[in-house]
N, C-alpha and C. Protein backbone atom coordinates (compact mmCIF):
# COMPACT_ATOMS: atom_id res chain seq x y z
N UNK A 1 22.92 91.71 -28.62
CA UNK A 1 24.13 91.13 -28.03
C UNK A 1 24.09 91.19 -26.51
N UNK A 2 23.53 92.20 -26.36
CA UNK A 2 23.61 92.72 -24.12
C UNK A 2 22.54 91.30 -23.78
N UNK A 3 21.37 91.53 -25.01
CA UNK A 3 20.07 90.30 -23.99
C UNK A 3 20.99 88.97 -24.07
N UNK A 4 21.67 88.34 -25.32
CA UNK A 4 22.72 87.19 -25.30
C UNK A 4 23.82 87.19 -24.30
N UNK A 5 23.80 88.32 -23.87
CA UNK A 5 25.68 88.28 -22.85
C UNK A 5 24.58 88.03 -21.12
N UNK A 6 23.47 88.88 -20.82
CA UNK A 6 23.11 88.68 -19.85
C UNK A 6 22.24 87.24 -19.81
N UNK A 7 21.68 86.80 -21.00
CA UNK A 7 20.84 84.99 -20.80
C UNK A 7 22.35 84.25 -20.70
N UNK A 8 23.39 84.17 -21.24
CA UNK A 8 24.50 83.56 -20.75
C UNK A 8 24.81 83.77 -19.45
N UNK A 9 25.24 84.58 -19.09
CA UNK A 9 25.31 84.80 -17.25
C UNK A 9 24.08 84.23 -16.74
N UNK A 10 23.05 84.55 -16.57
CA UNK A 10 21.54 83.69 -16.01
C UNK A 10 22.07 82.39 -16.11
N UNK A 11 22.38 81.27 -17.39
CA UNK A 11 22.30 80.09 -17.49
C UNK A 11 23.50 79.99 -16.27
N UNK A 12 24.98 80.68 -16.55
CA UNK A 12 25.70 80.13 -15.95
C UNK A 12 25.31 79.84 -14.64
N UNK A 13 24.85 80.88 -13.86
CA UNK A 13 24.08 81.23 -12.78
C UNK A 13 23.51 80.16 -12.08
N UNK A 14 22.69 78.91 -13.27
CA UNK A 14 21.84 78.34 -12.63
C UNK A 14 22.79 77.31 -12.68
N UNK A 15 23.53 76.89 -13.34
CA UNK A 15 24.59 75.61 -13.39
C UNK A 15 25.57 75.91 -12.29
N UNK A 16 25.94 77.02 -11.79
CA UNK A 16 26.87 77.17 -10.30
C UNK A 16 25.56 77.04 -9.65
N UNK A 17 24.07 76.76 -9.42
CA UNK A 17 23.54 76.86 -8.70
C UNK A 17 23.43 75.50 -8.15
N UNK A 18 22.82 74.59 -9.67
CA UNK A 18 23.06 73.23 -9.34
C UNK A 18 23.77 72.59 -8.57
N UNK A 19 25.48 72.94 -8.98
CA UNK A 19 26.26 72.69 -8.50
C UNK A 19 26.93 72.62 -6.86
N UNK A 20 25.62 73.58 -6.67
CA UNK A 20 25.75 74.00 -4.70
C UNK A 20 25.18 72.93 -4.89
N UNK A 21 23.74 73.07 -4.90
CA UNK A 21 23.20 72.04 -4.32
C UNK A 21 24.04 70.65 -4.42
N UNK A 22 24.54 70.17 -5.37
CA UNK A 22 25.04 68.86 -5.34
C UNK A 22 26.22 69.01 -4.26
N UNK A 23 26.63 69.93 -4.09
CA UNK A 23 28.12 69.66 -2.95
C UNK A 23 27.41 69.75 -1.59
N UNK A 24 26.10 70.65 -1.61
CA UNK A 24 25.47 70.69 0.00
C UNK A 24 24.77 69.08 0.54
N UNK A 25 24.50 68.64 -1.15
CA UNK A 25 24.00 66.67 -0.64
C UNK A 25 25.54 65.91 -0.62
N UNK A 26 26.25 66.44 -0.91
CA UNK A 26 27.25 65.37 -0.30
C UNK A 26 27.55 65.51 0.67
N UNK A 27 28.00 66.73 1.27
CA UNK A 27 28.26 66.84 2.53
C UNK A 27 27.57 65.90 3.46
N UNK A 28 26.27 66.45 3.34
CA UNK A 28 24.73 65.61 4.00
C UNK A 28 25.03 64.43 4.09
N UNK A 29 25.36 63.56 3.28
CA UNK A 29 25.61 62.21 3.05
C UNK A 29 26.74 61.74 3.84
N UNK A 30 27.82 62.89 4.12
CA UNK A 30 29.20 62.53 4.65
C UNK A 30 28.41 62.39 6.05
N UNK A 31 27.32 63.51 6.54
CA UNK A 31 27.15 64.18 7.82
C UNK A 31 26.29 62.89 8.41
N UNK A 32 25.06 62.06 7.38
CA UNK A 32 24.54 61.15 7.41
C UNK A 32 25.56 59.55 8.37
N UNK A 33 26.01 59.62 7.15
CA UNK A 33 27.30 58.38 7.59
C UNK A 33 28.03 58.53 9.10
N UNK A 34 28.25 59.69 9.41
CA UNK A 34 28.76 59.89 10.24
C UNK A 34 28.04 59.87 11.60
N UNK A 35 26.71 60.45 11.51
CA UNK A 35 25.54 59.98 12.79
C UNK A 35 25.30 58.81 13.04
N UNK A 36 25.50 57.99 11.55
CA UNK A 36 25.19 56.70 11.97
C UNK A 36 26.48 55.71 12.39
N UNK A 37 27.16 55.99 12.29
CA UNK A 37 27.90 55.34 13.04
C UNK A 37 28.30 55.69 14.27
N UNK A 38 28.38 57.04 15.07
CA UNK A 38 28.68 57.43 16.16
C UNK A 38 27.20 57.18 16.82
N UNK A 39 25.64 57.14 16.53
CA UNK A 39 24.81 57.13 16.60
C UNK A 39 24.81 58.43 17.48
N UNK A 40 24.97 59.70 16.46
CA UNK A 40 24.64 60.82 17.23
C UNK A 40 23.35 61.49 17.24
N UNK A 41 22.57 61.46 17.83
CA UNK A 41 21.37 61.76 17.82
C UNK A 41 21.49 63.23 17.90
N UNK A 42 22.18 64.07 18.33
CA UNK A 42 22.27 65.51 17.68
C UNK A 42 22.47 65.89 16.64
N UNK A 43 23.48 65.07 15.79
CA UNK A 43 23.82 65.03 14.17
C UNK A 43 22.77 64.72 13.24
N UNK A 44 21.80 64.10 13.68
CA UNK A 44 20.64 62.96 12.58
C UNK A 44 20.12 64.64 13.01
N UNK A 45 19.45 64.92 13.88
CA UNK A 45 18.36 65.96 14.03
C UNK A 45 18.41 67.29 13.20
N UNK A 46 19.98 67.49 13.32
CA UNK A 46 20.59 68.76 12.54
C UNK A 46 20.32 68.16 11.05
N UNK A 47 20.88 66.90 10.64
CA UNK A 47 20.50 66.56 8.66
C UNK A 47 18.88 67.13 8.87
N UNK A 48 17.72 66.37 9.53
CA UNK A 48 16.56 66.52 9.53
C UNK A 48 15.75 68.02 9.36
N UNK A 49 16.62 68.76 10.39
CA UNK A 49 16.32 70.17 10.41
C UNK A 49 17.16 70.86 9.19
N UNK A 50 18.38 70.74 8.34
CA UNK A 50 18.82 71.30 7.59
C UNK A 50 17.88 70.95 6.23
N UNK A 51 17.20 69.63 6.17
CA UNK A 51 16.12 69.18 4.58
C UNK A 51 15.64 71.04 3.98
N UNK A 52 14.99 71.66 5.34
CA UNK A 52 14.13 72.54 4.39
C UNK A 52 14.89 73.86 4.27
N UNK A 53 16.37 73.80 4.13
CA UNK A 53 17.27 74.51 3.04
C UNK A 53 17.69 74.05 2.28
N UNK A 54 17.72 72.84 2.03
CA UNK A 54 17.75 71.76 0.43
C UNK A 54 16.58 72.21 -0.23
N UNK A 55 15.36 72.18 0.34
CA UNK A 55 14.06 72.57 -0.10
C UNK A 55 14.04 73.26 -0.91
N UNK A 56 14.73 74.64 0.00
CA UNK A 56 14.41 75.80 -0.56
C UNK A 56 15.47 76.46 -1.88
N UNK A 57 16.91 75.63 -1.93
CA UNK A 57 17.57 75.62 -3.01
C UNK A 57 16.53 74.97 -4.29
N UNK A 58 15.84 74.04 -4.03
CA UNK A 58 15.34 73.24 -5.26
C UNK A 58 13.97 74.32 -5.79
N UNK A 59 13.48 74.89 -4.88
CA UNK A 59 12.52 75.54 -5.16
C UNK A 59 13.06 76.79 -6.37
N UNK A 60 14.61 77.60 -5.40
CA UNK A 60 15.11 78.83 -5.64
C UNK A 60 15.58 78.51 -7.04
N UNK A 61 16.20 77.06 -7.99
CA UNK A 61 16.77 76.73 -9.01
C UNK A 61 15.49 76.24 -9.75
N UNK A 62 14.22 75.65 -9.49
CA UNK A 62 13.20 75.87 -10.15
C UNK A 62 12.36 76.90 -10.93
N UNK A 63 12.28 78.02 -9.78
CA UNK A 63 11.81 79.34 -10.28
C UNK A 63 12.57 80.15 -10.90
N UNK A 64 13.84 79.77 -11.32
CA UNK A 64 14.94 80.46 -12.10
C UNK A 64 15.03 79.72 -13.13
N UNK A 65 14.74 78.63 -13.66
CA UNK A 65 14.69 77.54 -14.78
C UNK A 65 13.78 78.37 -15.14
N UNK A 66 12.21 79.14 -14.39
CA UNK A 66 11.20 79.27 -15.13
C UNK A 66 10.99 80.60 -15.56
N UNK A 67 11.66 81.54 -14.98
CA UNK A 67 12.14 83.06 -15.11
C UNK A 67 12.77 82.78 -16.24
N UNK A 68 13.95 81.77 -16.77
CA UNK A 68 15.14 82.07 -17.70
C UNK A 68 13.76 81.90 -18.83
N UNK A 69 13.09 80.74 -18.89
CA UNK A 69 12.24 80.26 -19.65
C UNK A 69 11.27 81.44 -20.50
N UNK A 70 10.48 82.07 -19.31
CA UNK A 70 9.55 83.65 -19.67
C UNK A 70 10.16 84.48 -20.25
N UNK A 71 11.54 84.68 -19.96
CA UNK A 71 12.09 85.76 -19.99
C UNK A 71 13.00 86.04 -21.36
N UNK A 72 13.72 85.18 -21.66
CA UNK A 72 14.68 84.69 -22.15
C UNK A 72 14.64 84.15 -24.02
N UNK A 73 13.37 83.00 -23.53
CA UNK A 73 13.20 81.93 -25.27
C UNK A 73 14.51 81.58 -25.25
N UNK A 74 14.86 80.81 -24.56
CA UNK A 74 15.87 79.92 -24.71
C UNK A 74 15.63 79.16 -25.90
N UNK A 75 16.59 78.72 -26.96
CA UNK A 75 16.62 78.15 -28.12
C UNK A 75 16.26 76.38 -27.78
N UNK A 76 16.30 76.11 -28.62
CA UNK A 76 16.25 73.97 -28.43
C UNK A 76 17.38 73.70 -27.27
N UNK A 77 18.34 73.78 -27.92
CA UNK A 77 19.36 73.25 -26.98
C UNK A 77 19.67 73.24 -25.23
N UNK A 78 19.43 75.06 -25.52
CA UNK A 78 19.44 75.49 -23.80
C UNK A 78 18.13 75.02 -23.23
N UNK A 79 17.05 74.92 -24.03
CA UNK A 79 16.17 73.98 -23.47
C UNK A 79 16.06 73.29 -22.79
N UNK A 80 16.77 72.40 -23.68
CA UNK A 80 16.83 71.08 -23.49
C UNK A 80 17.89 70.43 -21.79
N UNK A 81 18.41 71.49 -21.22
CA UNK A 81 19.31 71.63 -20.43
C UNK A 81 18.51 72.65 -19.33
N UNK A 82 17.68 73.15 -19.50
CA UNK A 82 16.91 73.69 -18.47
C UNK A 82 16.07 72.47 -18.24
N UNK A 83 15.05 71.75 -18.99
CA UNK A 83 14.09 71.03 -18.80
C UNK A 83 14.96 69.67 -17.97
N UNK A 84 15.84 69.71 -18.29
CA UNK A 84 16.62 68.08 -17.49
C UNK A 84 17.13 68.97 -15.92
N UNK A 85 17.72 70.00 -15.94
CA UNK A 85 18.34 70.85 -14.52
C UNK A 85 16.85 70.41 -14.05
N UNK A 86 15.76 70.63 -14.49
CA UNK A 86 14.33 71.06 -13.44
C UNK A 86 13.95 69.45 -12.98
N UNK A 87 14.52 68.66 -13.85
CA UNK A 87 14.40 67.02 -13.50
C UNK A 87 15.42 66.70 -12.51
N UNK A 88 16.99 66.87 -12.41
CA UNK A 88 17.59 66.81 -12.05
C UNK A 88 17.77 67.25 -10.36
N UNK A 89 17.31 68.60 -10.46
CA UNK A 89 16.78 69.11 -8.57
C UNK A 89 15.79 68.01 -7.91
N UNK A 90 14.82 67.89 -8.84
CA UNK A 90 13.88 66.98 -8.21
C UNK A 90 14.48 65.39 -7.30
N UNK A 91 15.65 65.17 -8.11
CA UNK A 91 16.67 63.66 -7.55
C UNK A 91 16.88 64.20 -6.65
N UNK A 92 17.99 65.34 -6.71
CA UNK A 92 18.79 66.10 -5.72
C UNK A 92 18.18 65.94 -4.65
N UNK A 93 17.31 66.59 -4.44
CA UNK A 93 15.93 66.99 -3.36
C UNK A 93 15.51 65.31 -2.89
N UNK A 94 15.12 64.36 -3.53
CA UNK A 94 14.91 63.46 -2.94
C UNK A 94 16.19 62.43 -2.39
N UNK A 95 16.92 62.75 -3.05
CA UNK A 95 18.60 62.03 -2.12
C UNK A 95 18.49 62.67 -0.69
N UNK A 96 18.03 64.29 -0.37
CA UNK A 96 18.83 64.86 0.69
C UNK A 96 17.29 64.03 1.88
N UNK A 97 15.88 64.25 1.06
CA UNK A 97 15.00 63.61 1.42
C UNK A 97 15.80 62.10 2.35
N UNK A 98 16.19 61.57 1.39
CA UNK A 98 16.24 59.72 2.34
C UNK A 98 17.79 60.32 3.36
N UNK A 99 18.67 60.86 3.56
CA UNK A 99 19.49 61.01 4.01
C UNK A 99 18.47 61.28 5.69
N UNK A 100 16.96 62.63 5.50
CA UNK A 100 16.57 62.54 6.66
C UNK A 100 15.78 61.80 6.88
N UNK A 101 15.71 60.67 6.35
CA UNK A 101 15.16 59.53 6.72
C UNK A 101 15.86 58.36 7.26
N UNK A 102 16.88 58.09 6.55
CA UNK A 102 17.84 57.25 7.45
C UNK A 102 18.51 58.07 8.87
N UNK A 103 18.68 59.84 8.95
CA UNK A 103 18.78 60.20 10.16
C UNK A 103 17.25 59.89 11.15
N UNK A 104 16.43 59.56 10.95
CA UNK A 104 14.91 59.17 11.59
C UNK A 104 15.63 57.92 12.16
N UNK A 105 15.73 56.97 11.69
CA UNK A 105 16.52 55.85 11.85
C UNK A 105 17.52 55.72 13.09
N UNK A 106 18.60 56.42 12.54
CA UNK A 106 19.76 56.72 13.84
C UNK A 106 19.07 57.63 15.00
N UNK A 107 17.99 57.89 14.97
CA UNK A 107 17.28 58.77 16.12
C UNK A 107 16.91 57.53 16.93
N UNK A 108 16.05 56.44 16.21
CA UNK A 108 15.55 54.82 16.96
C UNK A 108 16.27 54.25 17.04
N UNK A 109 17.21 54.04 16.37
CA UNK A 109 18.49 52.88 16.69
C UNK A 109 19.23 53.33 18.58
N UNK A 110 19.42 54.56 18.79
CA UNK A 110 20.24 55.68 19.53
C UNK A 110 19.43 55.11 20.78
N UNK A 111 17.57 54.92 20.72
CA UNK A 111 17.33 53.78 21.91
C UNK A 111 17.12 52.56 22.38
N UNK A 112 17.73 51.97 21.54
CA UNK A 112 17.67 50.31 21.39
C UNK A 112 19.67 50.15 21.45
N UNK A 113 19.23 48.60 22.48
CA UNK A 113 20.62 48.38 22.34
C UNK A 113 22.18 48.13 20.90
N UNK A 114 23.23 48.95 21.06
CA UNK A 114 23.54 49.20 20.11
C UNK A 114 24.19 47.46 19.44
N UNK A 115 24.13 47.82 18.10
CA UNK A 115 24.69 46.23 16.83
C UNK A 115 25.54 46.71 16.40
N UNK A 116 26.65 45.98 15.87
CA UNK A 116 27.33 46.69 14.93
C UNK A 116 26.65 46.84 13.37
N UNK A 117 27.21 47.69 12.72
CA UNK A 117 26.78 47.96 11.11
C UNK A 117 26.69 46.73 10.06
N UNK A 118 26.06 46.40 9.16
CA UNK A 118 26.69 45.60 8.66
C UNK A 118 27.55 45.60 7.94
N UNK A 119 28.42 44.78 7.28
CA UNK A 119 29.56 44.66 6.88
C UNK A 119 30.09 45.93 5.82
N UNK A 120 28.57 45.53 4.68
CA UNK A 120 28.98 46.55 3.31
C UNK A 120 28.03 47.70 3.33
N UNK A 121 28.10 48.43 4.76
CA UNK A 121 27.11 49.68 4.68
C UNK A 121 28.20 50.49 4.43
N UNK A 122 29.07 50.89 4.72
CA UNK A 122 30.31 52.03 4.30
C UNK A 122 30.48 51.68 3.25
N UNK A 123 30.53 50.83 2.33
CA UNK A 123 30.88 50.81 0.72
C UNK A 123 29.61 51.76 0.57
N UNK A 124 28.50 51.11 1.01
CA UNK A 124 26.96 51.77 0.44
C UNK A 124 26.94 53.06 -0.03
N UNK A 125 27.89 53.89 1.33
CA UNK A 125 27.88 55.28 1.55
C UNK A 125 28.92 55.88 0.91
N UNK A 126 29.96 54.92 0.71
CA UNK A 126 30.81 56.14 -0.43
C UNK A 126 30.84 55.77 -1.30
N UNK A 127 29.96 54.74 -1.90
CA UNK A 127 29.61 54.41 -3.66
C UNK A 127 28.32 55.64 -3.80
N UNK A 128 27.79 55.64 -2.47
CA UNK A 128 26.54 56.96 -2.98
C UNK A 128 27.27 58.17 -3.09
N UNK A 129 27.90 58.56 -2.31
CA UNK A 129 28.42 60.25 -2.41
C UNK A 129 29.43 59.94 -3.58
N UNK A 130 29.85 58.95 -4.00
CA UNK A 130 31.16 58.85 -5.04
C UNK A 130 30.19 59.38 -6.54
N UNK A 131 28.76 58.83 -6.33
CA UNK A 131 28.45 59.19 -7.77
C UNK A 131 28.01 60.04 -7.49
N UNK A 132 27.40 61.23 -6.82
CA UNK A 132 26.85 62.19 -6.78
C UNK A 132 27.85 63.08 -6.87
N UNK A 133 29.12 62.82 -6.55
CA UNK A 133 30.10 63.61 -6.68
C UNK A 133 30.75 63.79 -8.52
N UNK A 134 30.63 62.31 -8.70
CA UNK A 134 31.03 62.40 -10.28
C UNK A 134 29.87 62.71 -11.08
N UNK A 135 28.48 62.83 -10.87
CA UNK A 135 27.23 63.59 -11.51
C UNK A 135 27.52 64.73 -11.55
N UNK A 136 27.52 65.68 -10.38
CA UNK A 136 27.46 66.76 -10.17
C UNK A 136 28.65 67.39 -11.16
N UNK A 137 29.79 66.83 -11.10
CA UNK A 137 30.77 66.67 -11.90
C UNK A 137 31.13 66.57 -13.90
N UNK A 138 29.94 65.51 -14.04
CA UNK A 138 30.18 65.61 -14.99
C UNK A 138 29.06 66.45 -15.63
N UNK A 139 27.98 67.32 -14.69
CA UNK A 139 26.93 68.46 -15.51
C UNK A 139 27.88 69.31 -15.64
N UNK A 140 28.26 69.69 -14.23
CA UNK A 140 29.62 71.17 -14.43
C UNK A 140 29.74 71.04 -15.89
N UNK A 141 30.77 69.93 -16.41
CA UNK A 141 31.88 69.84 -16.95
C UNK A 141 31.25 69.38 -18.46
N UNK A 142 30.15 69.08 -18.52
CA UNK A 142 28.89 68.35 -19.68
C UNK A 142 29.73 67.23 -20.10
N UNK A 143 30.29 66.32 -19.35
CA UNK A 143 30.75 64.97 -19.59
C UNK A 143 30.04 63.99 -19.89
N UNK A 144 29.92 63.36 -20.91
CA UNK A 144 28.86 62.69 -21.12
C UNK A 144 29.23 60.97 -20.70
N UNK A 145 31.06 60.89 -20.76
CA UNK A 145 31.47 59.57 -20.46
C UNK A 145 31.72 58.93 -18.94
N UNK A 146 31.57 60.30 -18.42
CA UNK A 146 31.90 60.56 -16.58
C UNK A 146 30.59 60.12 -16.30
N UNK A 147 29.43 60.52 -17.30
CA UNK A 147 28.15 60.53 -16.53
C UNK A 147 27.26 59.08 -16.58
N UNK A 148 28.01 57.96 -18.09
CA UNK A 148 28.19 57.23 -18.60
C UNK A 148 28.48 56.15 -17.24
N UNK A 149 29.52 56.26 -16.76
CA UNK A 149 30.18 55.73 -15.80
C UNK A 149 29.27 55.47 -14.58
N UNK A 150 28.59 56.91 -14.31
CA UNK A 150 27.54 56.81 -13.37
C UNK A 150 26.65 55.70 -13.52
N UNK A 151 26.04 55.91 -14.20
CA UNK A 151 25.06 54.83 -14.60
C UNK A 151 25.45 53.50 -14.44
N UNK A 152 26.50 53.17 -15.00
CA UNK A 152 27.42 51.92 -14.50
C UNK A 152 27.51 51.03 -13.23
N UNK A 153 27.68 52.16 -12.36
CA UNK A 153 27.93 52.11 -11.02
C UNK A 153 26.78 51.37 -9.71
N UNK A 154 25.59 51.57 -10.81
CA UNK A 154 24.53 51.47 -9.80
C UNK A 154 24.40 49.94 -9.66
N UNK A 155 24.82 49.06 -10.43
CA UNK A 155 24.83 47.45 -10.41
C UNK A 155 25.51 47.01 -8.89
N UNK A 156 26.18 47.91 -8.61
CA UNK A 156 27.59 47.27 -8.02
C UNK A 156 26.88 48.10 -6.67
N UNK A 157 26.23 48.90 -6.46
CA UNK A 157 25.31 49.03 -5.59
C UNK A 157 24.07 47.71 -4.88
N UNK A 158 23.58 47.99 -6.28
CA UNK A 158 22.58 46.59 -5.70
C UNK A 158 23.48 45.14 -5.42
N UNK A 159 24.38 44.93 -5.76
CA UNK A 159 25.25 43.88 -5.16
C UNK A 159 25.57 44.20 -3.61
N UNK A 160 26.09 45.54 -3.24
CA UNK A 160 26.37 45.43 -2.19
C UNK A 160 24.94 45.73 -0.99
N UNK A 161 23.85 45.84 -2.15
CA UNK A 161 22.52 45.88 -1.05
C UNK A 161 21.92 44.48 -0.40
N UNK A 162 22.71 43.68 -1.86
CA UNK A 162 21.88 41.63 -2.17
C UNK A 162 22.81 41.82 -0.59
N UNK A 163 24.53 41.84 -1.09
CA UNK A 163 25.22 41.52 0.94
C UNK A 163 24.30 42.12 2.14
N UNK A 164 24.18 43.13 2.10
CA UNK A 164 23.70 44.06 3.17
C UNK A 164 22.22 43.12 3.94
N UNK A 165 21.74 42.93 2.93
CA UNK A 165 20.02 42.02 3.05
C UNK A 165 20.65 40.63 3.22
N UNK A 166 21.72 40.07 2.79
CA UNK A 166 22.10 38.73 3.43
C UNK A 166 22.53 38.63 4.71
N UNK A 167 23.30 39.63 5.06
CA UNK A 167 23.98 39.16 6.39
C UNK A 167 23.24 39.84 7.30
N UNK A 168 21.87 40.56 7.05
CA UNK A 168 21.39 41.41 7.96
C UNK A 168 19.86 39.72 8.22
N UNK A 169 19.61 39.32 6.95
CA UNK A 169 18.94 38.19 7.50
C UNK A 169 19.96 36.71 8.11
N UNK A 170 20.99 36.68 8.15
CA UNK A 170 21.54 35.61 8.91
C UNK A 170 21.74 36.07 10.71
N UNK A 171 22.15 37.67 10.66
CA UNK A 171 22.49 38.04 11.95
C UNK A 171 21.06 38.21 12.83
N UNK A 172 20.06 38.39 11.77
CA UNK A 172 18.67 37.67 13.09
C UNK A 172 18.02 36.17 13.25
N UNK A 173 18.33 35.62 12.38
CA UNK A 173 18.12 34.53 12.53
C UNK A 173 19.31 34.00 13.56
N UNK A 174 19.99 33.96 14.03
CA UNK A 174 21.62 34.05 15.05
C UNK A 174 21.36 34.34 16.34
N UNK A 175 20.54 35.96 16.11
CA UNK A 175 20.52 37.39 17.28
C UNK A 175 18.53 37.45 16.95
N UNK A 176 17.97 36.81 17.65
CA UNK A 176 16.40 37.22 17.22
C UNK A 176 16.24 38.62 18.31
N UNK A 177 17.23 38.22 19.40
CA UNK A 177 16.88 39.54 20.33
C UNK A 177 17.38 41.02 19.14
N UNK A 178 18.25 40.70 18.54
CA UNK A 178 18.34 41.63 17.77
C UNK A 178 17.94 42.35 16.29
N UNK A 179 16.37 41.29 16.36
CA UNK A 179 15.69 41.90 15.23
C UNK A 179 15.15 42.91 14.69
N UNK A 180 14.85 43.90 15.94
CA UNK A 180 14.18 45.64 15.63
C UNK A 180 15.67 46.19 15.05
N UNK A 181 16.84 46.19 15.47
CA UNK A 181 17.92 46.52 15.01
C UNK A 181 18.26 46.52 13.57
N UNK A 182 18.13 45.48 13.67
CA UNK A 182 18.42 44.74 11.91
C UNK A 182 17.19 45.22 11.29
N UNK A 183 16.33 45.44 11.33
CA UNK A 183 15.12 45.54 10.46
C UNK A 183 15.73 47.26 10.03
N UNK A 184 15.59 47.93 11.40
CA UNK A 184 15.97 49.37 11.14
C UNK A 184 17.24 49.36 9.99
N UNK A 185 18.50 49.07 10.49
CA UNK A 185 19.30 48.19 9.41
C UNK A 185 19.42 48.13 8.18
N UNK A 186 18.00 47.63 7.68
CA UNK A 186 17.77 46.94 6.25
C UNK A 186 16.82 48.32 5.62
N UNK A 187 16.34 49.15 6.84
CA UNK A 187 15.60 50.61 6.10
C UNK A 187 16.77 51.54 4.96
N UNK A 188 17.71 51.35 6.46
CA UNK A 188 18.66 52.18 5.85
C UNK A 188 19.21 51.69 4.79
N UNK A 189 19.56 50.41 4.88
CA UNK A 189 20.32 50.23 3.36
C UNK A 189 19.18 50.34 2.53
N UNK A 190 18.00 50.19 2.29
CA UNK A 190 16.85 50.39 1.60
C UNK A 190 17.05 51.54 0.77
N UNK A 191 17.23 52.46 1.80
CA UNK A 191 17.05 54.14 1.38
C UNK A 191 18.16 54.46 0.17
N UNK A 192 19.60 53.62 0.69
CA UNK A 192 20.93 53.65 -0.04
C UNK A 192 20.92 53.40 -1.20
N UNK A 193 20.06 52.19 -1.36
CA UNK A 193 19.60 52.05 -2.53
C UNK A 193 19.04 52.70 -3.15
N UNK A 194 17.50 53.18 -3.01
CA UNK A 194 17.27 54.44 -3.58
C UNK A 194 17.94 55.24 -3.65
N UNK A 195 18.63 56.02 -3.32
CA UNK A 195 19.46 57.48 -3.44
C UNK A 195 20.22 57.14 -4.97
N UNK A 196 20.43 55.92 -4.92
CA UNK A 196 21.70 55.36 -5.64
C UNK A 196 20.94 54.99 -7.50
N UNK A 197 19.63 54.60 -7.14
CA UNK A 197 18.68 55.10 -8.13
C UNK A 197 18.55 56.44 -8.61
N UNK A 198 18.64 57.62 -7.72
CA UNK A 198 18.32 58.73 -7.88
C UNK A 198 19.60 59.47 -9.03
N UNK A 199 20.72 58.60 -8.15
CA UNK A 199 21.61 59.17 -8.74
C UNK A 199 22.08 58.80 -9.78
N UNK A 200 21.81 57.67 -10.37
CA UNK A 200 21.37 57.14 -11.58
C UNK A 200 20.92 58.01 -12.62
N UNK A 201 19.75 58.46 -12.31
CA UNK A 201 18.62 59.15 -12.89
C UNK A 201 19.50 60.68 -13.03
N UNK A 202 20.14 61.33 -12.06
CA UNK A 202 21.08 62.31 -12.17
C UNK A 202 22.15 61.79 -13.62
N UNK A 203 22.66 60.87 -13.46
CA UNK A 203 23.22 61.09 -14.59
C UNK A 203 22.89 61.06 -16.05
N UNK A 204 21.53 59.44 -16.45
CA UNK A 204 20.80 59.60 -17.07
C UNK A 204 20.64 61.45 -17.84
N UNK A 205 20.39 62.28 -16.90
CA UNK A 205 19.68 63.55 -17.77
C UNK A 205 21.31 64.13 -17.54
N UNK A 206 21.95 63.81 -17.51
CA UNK A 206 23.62 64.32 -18.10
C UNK A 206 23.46 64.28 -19.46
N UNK A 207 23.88 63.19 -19.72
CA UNK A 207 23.88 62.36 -20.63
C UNK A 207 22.97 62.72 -21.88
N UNK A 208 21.28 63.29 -21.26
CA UNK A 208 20.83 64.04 -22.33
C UNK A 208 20.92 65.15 -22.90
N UNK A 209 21.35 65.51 -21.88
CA UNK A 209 22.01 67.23 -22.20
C UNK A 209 22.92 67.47 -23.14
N UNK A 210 24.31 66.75 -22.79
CA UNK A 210 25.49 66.34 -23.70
C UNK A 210 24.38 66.33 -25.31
N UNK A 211 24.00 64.89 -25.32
CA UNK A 211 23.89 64.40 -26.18
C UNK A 211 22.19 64.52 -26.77
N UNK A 212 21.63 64.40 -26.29
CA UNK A 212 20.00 64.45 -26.64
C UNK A 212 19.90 63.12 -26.43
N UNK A 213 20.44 62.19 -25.59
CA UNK A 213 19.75 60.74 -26.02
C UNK A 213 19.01 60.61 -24.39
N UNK A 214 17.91 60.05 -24.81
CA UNK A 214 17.11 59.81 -23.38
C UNK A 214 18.00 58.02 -23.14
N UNK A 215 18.38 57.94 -21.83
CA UNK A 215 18.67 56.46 -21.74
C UNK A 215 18.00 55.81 -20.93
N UNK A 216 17.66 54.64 -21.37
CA UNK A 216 16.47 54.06 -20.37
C UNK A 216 17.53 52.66 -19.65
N UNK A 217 18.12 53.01 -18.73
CA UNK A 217 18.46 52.40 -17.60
C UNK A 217 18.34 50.60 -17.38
């Protein structure tokens, strides 16, 4: 009963662990959005320099997936919920990844004359932190219809990427002086997109956890 009461605390352990990490990438994402529009080149540098304590969370919730694993014999189920958490960091980790990559971005934009944004980059950014917020959300909570939803969401992403890539190719064809701009521009929404994949894939292994069903997207 003591080895069952202490592998329960461990699991919980690693699911409040997850759970940092997912609130430390939103933040990031808020902190992201926010360099880029003020084009603070002190803010992008700080996301860039903060990546390798994201790092080191994904590493610290890896080697504890693999401790519970040695240690433990977790049954099928809890398995099955360790092996998706160890999939799941890996997104995590690459969301906080493109965040310091689009801060790379607002570092070059910061010496080139400034453009405005395009139109549907702020949808971009709080349709991304909106699902990472309801992922993170529905592992807490093992929601399988919250996480359901996620998955949903990502269409309405690439719609607002098709805008983003339209009006970013009309405003150089218009502005050719302003083509390094726009190109940089179209990285970033690039990246948005990915993340927005990632977070996809975050909910995807919700969803298996809940349920055991692998969903192929």
């Amino acid at each position: 009963m003591a080895t069952r009461l202490n592998y329960n605390k461990e699991l919980q352990a690693l699911y409040d662990s997850v759970k940092q990490m997912g609130m430390t990438i939103e933040h990031t994402i808020d902190q992201t959005w926010k360099a880029l529009q003020k084009m603070d080149v002190k803010a992008a540098q700080a996301i860039i320099e903060g990546d390798d304590a994201i790092d080191q969370m994904e590493h610290n919730i890896e080697q504890a997936c693999l401790d519970l694993v040695i240690t433990q014999s977790p049954v099928a189920g809890d398995w099955r919920r360790i092996a998706s958490i160890m999939r799941m960091i890996a997104d995590l980790e690459r969301i906080a990844d493109h965040c310091s990559d689009i801060s790379e971005y607002v570092i070059q934009l910061s010496n080139k004359p400034r453009v405005e944004l395009p139109t549907q980059m702020e949808k971009m950014f709080s349709l991304m932190k909106s699902m990472v917020n309801s992922t993170v959300t529905a592992f807490v909570d093992l929601n399988e219809e919250q996480a359901r939803g996620v998955i949903g969401q990502d269409d309405l992403q690439d719609d607002y990427f098709l805008q983003v890539v339209e009006e970013l190719c009309t405003r150089m064809q218009q502005n050719p002086d302003e083509i390094r701009q726009r190109v940089d521009q179209l990285m970033i929404a690039k990246y948005l997109e990915r993340m927005s994949d990632h977070s996809t894939n975050l909910a995807e292994w919700v969803v298996y956890i809940v349920s055991g069903e692998l969903v192929n997207n």
